[in-house]
Protein backbone atom coordinates (compact mmCIF):
# COMPACT_ATOMS: atom_id res chain seq x y z
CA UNK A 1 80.64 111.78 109.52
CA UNK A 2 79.43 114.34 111.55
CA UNK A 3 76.27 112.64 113.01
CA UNK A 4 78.78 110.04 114.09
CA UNK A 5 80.75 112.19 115.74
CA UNK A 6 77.35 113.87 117.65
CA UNK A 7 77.05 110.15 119.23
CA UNK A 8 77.42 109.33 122.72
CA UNK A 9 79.75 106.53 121.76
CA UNK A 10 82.40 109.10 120.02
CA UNK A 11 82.35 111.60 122.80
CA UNK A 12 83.21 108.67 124.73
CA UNK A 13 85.97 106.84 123.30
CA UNK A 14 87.56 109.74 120.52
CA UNK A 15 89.95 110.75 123.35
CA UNK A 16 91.72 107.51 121.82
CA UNK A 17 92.61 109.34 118.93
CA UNK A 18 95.30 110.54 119.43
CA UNK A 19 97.06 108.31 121.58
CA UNK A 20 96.60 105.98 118.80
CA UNK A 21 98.36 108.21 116.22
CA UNK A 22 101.24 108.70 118.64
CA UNK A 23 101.77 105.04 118.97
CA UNK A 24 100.78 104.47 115.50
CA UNK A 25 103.89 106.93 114.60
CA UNK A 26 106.21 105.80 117.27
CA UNK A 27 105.79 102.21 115.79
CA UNK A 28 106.33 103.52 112.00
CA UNK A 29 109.30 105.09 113.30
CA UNK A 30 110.79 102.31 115.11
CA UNK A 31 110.20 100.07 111.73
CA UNK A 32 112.72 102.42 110.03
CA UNK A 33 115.12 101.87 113.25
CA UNK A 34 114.66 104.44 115.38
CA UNK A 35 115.00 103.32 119.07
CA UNK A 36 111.86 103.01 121.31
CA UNK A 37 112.17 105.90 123.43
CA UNK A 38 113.56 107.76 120.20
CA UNK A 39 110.58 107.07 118.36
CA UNK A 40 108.06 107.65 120.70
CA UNK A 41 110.13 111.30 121.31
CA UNK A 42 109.70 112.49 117.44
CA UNK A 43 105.96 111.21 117.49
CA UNK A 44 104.92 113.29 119.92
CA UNK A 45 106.92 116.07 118.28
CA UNK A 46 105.00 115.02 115.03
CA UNK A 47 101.67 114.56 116.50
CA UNK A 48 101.06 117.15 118.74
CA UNK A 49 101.62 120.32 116.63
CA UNK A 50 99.26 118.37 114.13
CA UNK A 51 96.30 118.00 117.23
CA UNK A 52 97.01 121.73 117.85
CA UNK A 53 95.92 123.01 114.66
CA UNK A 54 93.07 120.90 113.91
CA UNK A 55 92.11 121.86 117.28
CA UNK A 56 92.23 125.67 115.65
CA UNK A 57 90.58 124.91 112.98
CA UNK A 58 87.73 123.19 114.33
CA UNK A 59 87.19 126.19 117.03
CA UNK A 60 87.07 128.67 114.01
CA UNK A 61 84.54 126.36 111.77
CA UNK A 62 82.79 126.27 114.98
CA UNK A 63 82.82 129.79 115.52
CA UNK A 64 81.85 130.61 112.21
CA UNK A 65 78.76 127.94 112.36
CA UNK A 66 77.91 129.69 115.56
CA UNK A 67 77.74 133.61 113.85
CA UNK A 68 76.11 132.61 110.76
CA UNK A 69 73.34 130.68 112.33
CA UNK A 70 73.36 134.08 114.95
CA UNK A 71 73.03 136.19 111.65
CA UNK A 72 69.78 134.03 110.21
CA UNK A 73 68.06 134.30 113.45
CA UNK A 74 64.82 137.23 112.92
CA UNK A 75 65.51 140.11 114.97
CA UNK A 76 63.30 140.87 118.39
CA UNK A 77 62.88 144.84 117.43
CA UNK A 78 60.55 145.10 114.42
């Protein structure tokens, strides 16, 4: 999943993401008879908190790749 994600065709078009989710939710909602504007309210109440922390965790697994590949590096002074 990852070397997808390294493509140029992900970083161009998984900005879609979550768009997608918030109509995907706003339609969900709507099926159980919320009104339009209604629904699309509570899914971006729903969705964004979610794209927040998996934001957060993707900058800390990030940082963490980042120090332990720092760590294995050989040191300059020997």
């Amino acid at each position: 999943m990852r070397a997808f994600l390294n493509t140029r065709f992900a970083h161009r078009w998984l900005w879609l993401c979550p768009a997608l989710s918030v109509v995907l939710v706003a339609v969900v909602l709507m099926m159980f008879g919320f009104t339009p504007w209604g629904a699309l309210l509570a899914a971006l109440l729903l969705v964004c908190p979610a794209m927040i922390l998996w934001g957060v965790v993707e900058v800390l697994r990030d940082e963490r790749r980042h120090r332990k590949a720092g760590a294995n590096k050989p040191s300059a002074r020997a």
